[in-house]
Structures are given as structure tokens and as C-alpha cells.
Protein backbone atom coordinates (compact mmCIF):
# COMPACT_ATOMS: atom_id res chain seq x y z
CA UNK A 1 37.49 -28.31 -0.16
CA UNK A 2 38.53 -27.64 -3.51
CA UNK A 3 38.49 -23.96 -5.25
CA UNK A 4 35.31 -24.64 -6.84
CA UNK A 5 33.11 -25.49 -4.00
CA UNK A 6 34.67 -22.17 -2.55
CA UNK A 7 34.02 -19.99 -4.61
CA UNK A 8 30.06 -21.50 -4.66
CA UNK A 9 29.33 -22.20 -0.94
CA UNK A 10 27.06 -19.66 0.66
CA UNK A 11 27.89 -17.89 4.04
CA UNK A 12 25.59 -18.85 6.65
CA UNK A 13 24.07 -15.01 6.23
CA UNK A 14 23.82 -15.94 2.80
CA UNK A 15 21.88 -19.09 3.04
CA UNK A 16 19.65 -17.65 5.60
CA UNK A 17 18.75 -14.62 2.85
CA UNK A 18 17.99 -18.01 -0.03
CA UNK A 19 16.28 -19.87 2.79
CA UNK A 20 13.82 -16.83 2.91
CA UNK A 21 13.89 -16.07 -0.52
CA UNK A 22 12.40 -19.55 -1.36
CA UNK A 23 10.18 -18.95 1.54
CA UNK A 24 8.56 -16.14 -0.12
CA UNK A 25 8.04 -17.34 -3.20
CA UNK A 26 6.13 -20.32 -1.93
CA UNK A 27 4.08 -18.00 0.10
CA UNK A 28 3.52 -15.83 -2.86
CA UNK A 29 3.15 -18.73 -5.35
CA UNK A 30 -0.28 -19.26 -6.76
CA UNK A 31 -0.71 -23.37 -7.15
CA UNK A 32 3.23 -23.40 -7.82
CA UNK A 33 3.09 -20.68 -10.21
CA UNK A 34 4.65 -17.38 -9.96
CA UNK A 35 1.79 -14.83 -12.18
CA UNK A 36 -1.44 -14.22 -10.99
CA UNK A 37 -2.30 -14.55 -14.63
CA UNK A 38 -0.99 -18.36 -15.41
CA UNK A 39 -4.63 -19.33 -15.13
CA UNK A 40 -8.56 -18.88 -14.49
CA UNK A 41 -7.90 -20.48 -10.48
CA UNK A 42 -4.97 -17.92 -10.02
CA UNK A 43 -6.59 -15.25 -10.92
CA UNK A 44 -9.63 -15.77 -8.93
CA UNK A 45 -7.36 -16.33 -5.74
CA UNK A 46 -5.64 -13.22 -6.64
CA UNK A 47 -9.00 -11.24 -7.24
CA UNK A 48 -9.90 -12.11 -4.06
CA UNK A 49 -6.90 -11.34 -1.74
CA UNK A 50 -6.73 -7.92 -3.80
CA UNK A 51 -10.50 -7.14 -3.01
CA UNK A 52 -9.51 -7.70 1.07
CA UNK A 53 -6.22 -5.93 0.78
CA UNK A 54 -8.21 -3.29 -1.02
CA UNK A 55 -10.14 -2.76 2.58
CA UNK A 56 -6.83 -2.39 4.44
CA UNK A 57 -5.72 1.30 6.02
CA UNK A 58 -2.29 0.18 6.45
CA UNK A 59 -1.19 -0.40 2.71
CA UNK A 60 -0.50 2.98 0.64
CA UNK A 61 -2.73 5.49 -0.19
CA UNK A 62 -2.92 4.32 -4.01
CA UNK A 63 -3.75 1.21 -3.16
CA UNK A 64 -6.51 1.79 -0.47
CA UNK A 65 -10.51 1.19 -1.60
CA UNK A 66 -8.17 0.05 -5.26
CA UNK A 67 -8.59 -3.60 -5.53
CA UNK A 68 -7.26 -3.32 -8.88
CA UNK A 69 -4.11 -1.53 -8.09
CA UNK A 70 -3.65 -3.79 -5.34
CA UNK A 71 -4.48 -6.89 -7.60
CA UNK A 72 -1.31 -5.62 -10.09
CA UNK A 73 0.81 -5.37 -7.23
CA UNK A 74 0.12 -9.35 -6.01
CA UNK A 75 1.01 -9.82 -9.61
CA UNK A 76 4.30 -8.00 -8.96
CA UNK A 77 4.98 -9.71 -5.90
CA UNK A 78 4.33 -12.90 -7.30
CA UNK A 79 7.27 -12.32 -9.86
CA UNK A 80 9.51 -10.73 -7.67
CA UNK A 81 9.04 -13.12 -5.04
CA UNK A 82 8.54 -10.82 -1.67
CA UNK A 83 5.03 -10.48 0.19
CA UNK A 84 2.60 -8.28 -1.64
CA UNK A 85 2.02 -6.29 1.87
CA UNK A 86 6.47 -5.34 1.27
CA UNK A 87 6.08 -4.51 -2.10
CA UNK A 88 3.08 -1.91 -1.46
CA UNK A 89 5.05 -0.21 1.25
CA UNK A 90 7.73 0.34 -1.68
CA UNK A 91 6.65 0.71 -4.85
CA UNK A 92 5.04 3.73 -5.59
CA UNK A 93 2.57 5.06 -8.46
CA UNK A 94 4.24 7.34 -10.96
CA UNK A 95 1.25 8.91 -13.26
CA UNK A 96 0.63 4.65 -13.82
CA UNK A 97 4.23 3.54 -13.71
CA UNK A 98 5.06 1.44 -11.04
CA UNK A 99 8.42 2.38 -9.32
CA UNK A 100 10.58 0.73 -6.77
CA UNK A 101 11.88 2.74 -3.67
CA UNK A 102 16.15 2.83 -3.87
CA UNK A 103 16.71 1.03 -0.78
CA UNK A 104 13.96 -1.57 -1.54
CA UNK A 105 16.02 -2.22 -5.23
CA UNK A 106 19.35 -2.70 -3.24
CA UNK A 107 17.38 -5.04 -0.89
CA UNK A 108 16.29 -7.22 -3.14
CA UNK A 109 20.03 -7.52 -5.25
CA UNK A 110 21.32 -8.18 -1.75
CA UNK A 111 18.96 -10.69 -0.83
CA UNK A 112 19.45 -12.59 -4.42
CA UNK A 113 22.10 -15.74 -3.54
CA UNK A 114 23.36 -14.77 -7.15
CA UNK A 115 25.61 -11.78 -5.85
CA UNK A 116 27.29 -10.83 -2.62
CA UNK A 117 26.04 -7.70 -1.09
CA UNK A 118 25.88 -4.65 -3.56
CA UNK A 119 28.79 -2.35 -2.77
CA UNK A 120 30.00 1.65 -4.20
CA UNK A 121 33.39 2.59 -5.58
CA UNK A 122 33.68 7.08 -5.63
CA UNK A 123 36.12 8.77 -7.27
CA UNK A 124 36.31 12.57 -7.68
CA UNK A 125 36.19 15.23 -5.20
CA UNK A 126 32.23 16.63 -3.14
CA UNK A 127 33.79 19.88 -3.05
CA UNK A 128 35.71 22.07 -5.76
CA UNK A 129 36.15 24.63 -3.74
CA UNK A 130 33.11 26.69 -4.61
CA UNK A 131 30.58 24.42 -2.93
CA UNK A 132 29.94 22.01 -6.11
CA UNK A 133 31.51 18.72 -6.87
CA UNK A 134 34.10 17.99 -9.59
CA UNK A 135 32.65 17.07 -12.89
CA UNK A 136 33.82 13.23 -12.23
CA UNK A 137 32.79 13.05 -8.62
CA UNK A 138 30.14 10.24 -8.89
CA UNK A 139 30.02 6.52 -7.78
CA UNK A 140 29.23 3.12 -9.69
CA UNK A 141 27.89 0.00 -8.01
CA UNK A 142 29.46 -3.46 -8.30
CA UNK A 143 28.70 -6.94 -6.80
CA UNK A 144 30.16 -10.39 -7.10
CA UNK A 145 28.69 -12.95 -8.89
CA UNK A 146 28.81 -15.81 -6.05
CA UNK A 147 29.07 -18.79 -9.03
CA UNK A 148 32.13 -17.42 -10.90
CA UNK A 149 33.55 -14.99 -8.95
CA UNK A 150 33.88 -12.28 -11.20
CA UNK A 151 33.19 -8.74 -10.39
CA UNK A 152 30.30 -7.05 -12.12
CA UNK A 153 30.48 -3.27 -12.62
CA UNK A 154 27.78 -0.74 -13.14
CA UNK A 155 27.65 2.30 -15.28
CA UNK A 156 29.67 5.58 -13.68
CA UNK A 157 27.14 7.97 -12.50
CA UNK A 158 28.61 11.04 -11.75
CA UNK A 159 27.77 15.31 -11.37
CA UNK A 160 28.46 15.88 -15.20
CA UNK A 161 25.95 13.03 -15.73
CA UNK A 162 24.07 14.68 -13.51
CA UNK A 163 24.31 18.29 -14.89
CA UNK A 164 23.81 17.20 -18.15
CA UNK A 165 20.43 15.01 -17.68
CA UNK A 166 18.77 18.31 -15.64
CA UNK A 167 18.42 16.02 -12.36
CA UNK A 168 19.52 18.48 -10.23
CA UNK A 169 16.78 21.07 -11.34
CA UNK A 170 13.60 21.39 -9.50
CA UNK A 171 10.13 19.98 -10.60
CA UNK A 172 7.87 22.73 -10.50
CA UNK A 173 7.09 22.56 -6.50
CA UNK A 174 9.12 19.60 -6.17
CA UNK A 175 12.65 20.08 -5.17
CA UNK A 176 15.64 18.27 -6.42
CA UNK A 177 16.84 16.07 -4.01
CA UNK A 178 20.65 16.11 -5.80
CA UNK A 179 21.07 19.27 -3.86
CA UNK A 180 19.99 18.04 -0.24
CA UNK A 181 20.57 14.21 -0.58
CA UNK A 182 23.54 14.01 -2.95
CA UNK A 183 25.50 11.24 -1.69
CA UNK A 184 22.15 9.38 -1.55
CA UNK A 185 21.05 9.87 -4.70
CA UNK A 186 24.16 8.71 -6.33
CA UNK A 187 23.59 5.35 -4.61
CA UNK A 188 19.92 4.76 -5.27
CA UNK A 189 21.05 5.62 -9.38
CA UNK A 190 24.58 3.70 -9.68
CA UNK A 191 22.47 0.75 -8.16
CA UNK A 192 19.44 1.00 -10.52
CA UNK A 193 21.70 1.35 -13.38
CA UNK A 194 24.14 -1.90 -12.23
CA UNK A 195 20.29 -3.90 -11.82
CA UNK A 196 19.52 -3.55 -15.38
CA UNK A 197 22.32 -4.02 -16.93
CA UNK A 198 23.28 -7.33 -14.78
CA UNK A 199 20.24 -8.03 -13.08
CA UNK A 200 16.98 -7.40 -14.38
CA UNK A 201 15.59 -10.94 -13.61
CA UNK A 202 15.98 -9.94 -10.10
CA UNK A 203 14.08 -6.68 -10.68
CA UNK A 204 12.30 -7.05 -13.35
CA UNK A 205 14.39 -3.74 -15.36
CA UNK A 206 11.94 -1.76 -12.98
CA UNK A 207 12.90 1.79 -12.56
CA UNK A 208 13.49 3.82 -9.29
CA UNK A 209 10.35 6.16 -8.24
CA UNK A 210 13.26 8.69 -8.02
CA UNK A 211 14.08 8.20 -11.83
CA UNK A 212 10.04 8.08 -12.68
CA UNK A 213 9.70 11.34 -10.85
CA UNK A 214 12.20 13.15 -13.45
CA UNK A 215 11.00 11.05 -16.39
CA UNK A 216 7.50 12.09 -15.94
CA UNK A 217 8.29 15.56 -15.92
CA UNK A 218 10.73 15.91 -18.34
CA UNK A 219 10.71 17.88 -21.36
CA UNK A 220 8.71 16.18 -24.55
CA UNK A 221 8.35 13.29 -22.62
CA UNK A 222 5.70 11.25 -23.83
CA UNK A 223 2.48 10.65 -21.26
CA UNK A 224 -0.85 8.45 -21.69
CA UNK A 225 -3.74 9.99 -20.85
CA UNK A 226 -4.44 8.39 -17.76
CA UNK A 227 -7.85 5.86 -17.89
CA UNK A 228 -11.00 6.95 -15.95
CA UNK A 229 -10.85 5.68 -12.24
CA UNK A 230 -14.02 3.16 -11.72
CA UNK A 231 -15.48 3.77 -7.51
CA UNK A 232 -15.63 -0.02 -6.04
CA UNK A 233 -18.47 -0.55 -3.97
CA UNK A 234 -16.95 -2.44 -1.22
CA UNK A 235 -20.18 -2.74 0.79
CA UNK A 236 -21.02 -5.80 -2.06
CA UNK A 237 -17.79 -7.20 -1.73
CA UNK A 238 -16.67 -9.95 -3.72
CA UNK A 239 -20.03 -10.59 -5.26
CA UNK A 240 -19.99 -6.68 -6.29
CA UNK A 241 -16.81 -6.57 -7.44
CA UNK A 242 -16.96 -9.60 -10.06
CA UNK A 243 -19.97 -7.64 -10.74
CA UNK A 244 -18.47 -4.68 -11.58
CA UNK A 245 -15.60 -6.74 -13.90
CA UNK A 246 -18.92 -8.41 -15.99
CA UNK A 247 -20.23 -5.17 -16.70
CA UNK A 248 -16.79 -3.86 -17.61
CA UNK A 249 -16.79 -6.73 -20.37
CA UNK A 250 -20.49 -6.11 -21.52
CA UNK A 251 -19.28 -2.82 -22.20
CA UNK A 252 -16.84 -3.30 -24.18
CA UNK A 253 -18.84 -6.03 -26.05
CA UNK A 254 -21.27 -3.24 -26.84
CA UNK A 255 -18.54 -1.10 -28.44
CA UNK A 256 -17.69 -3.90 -31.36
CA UNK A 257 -19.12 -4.02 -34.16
CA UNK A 258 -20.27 -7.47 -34.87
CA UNK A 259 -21.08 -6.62 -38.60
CA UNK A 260 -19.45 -8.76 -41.71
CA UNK A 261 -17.67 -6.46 -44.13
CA UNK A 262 -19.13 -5.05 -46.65
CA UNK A 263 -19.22 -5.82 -50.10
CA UNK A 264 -18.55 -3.75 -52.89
CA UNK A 265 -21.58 -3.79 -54.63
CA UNK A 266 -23.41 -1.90 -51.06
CA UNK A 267 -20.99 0.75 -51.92
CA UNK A 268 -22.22 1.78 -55.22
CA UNK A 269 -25.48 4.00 -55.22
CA UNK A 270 -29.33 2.74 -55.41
CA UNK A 271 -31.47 2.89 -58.15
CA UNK A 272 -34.03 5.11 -58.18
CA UNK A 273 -37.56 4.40 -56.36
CA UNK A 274 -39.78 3.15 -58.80
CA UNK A 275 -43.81 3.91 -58.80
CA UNK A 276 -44.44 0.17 -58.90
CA UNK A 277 -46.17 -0.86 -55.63
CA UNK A 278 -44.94 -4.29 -53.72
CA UNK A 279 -46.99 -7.24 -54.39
CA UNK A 280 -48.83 -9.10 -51.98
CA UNK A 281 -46.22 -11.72 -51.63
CA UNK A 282 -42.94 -9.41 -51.88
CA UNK A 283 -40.59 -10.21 -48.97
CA UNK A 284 -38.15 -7.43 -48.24
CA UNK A 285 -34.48 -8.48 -49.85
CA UNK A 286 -32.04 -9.68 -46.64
CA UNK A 287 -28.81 -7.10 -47.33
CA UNK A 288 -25.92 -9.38 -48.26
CA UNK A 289 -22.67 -9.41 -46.26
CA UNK A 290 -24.47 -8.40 -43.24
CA UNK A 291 -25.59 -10.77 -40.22
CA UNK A 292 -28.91 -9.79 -38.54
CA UNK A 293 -28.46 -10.89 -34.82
CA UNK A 294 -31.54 -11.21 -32.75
């Protein structure tokens, strides 16, 4: 066997984890492919398993009587290649930013046949002998790219990073979970920072709900007011649902103005009335540069 078939051939754990992989994205294809948005037939399927799903108790609370939460997340799954049912249990709903659960982001590096199994190197001291790490006690994620060999490093995360960005500081009500789950938490960050920066296919640059969590409640950080929630009425089902998405577009139809622009001579002012009286075969004058729709 010569060194480059080596340093390519899978372990038999690692061909199991691509065996699966292509597994799921067949079972999360839709007519071969991968977006729930490729065309009219996709969506429809994908309208339709998110209106059922939508019905389910055991799927998070966001997505629950949501069929349009739930059809985003098929969309998601679709891309990301795992079962839509997985990627509700993990990704969760930041003020309308989806976010991937830590161990669900190192899952799905370690089940990519690109890279061996996503490992930590820590340097620096947990205890300075006042009960707070060193400055430079931190960790940084690294894998091996399985075609070339080479090592791919991550960004150093350590407790000046952490001091600095305010992630150890509570949320209002919310407590920091630097100060209970350190060790955790440096994990969960080192490997969302290594994803995006040598990886992002594989998650699609999605961020950690942890990260979303601080984001969102950050100082000046910019938020979108979030859009009116529309109630389902899942006693129609399907029938009241494309319903539902019909009036949505009449709606918005409503709301544009169909008029042709106007020209400049509507903009200047009327003559004056005059005392003259219409004759009996005066039509009233069509306004130019403006369609009449009946």
C-alpha cells in the first residue's frame, strides 16, 4: 500500500460514519436535491412534512403548532444532511437566529469523512491561586484533514478572551455558564471557532446557541423587530394551511401600488374652474401616466 492510499483510506469507524452520512442525505434529499427551495415539487413535499411535524409533541417547543419554523428547519436539514427530527432536538431559536447546540457542532465535524475526530490542546493553568485561571489558560481545537494529512488549528480561546468579550458576566436572570461549566464552555467555543474558519461547508458558519445567547444581549447589538406570529389552524390541515399562505400573498399584493409613475406635467397645479358648463357630448379626460384597472 503505498503512502498515498494511507494517508486516504478510511478506518472502518470512519466509513461506517460516511456510510451514514450518505444515508442521510438521501433520506433528506428532495428528488436528489439538497434545498427545500430548488423547486415548486420540493417545496410542496416540504410544506407538507412541516405541516405534520408541526402536529408533533415530541419536537421542541418552538417548533410545535409552527409549521413554518419547522418547514425552515427541513430546509436546514436538507443542507446539513442529518434528519430534520435531529436537527430540531438541537438547534435552538435565538430571538430568530437559528443556533446549533455545542455537542451537536462537534458531532457533525466528527461525523464529516473530511477530518478525523475533533480533538483540544490546553495550555495555561485553571487555578492562579486565587480561584481564577491564568490569563492564557484556554484551549483551541484541531483536526486532521484525512486527504492530506495536515493538521488544522483553530483560533486560541482562552480567560483573557474571555474577560475581555464580557462572557463570563451574567444576562440579566441568566447566569454565565463560564463560571459553573468552564472547561465546557471552552470546548463548545474553540470548536465553533475551528468550524468556521476550516469548515463551514460542514456547518454552514452557523453559530453556537451559547454564542447567540451573549450576542443577543450584548451591548448596542443590533436586533430586528421580530415579525408578528400568524395562529395555524391545524383542524384544516393542509388545505388550511396553503390557505393561509394564499392569503398571505393577496396581502401583500394589496400593499403595492400598481400605479405608472407620474408625469411631470400632474405635478404642476390646475387651472382654475371655469363657469363654462360640459357639453352634452364631453367625456371626462383619462389622467395620463396612470392605468385604471377594473
Amino acid at each position: 500500500m503505498t503512502d498515498s492510499t494511507q494517508s486516504t483510506a478510511l478506518s472502518p469507524a470512519r466509513e461506517a460514519a460516511s456510510i451514514e452520512r450518505g444515508l442521510a442525505m438521501d433520506a433528506t434529499s428532495f428528488e436528489g436535491v439538497h434545498t427545500v427551495f430548488s423547486h415548486g415539487n420540493a417545496f410542496n413535499l416540504a410544506v407538507k412534512m412541516a405541516s405534520m411535524l408541526s402536529d408533533s409533541t415530541v419536537i421542541p417547543a418552538p417548533y410545535q403548532g409552527n409549521p413554518s419554523n419547522c418547514l425552515i428547519a427541513i430546509d436546514y436539514a436538507a443542507r446539513l444532511r442529518v434528519s430534520p427530527v435531529m436537527l430540531m432536538q438541537n438547534m435552538d431559536v435565538v430571538k430568530g437566529r437559528p443556533g446549533l447546540r455545542g455537542a451537536f457542532l462537534i458531532g457533525l465535524i466528527n461525523a464529516c469523512p473530511l477530518f478525523s475526530r475533533i480533538k483540544f490542546e490546553w495550555r495555561g493553568s485553571p487555578d492562579d491561586g486565587t480561584g481564577q485561571p491564568t490569563g492564557d489558560y484556554g484551549c483551541r481545537a484541531y483536526a486532521t484533514e484525512i486527504e492530506t494529512g495536515d493538521v488544522l488549528q483553530g483560533t486560541w480561546v482562552d480567560w483573557a478572551m474571555v474577560i475581555g468579550e464580557g462572557w463570563d458576566r451574567d444576562n440579566g436572570s441568566q447566569k454565565s455558564k463560564w463560571n459553573t461549566l468552564r472547561d465546557q464552555m471552552f470546548q463548545y467555543r474553540a470548536a465553533s471557532f475551528w468550524s468556521r474558519t476550516n469548515a463551514s461547508d460542514v456547518t454552514l458558519g452557523l453559530h453556537t446557541v451559547e454564542e447567540l445567547d451573549y450576542l443577543e444581549n450584548a451591548p448596542g447589538y443590533a436586533r430586528e423587530s421580530p415579525s408578528p406570529v400568524i395562529e395555524h389552524d391545524h383542524d384544516r390541515g393542509m388545505p388550511g394551511l396553503l390557505d393561509e399562505l394564499a392569503d398571505r400573498a393577496r396581502s401583500a399584493a394589496a400593499h403595492i401600488d400598481l400605479a405608472e409613475p407620474r408625469s411631470p406635467a400632474e405635478d404642476e397645479p390646475s387651472a382654475p374652474p371655469t363657469d363654462t358648463a360640459p357639453t352634452k357630448d364631453a367625456q371626462p379626460k383619462a389622467r395620463s401616466g396612470r392605468r385604471i384597472i377594473e
